[in-house]
Protein backbone atom coordinates (compact mmCIF):
# COMPACT_ATOMS: atom_id res chain seq x y z
CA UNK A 1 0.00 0.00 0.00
CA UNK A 2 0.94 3.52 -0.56
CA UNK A 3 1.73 6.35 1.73
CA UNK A 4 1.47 10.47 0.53
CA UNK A 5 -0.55 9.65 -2.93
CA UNK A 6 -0.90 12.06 -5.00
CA UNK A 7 -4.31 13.62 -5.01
CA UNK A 8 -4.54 16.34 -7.93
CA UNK A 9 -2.71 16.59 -11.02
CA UNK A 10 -3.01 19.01 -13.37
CA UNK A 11 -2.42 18.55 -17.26
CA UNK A 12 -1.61 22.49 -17.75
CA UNK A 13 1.60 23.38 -18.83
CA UNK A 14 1.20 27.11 -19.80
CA UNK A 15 1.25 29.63 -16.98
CA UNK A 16 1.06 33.39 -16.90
CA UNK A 17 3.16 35.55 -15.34
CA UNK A 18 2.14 35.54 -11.16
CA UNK A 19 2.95 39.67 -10.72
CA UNK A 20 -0.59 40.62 -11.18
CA UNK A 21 -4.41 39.46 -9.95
CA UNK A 22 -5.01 38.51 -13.08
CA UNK A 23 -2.30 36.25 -14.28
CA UNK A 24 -2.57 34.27 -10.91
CA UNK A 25 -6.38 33.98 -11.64
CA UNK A 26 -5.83 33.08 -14.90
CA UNK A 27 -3.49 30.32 -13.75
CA UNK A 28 -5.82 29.32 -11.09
CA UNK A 29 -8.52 28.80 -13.80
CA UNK A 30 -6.47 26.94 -16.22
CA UNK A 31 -4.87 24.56 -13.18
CA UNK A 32 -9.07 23.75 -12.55
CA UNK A 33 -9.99 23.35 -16.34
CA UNK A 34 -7.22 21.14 -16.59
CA UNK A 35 -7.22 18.93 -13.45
CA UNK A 36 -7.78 15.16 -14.36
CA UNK A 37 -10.67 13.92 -12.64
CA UNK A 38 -10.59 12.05 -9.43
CA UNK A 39 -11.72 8.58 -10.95
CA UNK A 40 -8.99 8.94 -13.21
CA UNK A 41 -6.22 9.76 -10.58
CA UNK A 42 -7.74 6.48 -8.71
CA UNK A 43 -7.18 4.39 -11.58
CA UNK A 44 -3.51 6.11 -11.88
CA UNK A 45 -3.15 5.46 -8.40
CA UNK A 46 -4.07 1.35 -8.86
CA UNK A 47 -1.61 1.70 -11.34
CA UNK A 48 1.09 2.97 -9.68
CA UNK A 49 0.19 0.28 -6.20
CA UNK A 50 0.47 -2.82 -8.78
CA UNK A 51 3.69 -1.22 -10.46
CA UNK A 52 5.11 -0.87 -7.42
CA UNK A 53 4.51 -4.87 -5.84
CA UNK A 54 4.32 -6.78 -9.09
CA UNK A 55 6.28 -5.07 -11.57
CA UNK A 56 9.92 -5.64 -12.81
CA UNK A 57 12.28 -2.76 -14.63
CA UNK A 58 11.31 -2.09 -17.87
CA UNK A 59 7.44 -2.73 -17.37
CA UNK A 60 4.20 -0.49 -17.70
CA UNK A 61 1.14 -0.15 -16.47
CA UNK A 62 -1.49 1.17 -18.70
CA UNK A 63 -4.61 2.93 -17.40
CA UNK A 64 -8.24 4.47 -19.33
CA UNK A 65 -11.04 5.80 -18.31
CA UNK A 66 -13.79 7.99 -20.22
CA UNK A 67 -11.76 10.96 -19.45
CA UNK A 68 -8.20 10.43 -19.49
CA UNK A 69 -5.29 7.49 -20.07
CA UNK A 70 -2.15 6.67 -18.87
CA UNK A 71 0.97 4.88 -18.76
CA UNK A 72 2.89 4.21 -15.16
CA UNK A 73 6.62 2.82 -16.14
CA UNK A 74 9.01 1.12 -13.72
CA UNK A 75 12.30 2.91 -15.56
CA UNK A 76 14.78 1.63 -12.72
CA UNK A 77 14.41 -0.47 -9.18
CA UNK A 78 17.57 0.17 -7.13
CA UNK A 79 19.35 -2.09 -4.90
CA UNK A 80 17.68 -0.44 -1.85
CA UNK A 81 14.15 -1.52 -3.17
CA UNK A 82 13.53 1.90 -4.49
CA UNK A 83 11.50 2.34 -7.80
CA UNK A 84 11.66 4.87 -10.01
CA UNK A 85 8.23 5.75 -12.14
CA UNK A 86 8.32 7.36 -15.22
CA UNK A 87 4.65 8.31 -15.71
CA UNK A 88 2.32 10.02 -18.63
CA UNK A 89 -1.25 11.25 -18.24
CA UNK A 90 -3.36 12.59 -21.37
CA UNK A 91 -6.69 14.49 -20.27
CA UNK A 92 -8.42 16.91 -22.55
CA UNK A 93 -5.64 15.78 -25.66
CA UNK A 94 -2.55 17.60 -23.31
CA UNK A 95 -0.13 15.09 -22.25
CA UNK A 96 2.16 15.64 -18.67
CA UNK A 97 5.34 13.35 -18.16
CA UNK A 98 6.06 13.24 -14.81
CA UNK A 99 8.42 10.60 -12.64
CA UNK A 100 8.18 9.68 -9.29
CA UNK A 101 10.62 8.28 -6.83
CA UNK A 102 8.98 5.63 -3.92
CA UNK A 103 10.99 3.17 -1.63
CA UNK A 104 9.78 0.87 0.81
CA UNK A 105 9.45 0.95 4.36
CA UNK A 106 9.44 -2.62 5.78
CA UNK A 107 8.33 -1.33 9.51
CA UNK A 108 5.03 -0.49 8.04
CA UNK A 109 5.00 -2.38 5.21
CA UNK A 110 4.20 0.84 2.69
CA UNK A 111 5.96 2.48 0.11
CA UNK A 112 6.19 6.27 0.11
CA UNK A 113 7.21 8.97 -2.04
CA UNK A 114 10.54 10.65 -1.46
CA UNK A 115 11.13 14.07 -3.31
């Protein structure tokens, strides 16, 4: 199981500058327009769980729902039992790459996401 999931992601890549009310509202907007949908980041999250116990280096886990898709890669497992996840989400035809780093904890049997 997973510790410190992530629960929003946002597909937005374009940003205005933040030195005025309206360029952080802007932002603000586009970040909501373009936040995947919960469902979706559930299935994302499954995704990333199963990668994460069953999966070997090299190997993907592919995701849909109505809304969005995406892939969940294990790019490298490290001697320490870390994983490295190279991920992609498309929602609303705009793509975001994204990796994650997660190790293992064996006193509580969880894995959790280091920065």
């Amino acid at each position: 199981s997973l510790t410190a999931c992530q629960s929003t992601l946002t597909v937005n890549n374009r940003y205005q500058s933040n030195n005025s009310i309206v360029g952080i509202t802007a932002n603000l907007t586009k970040d909501w327009y373009y936040s995947v949908p919960a469902r979706s980041m559930q299935e994302h999250q499954r995704c990333v769980d199963f990668a994460l116990r069953e999966m070997a280096a090299g190997e993907e886990c592919k995701w849909q729902t109505n809304e969005a898709v995406g892939i969940v890669k294990v790019a490298k497992i490290e001697s320490s039992g870390c994983h490295l996840l190279l991920n992609t989400v498309y929602y609303k035809d705009k793509p975001k790459y994204f990796q994650e780093n997660y190790c293992y904890n064996s006193a509580n049997t969880k894995y959790y996401r280091t920065p």
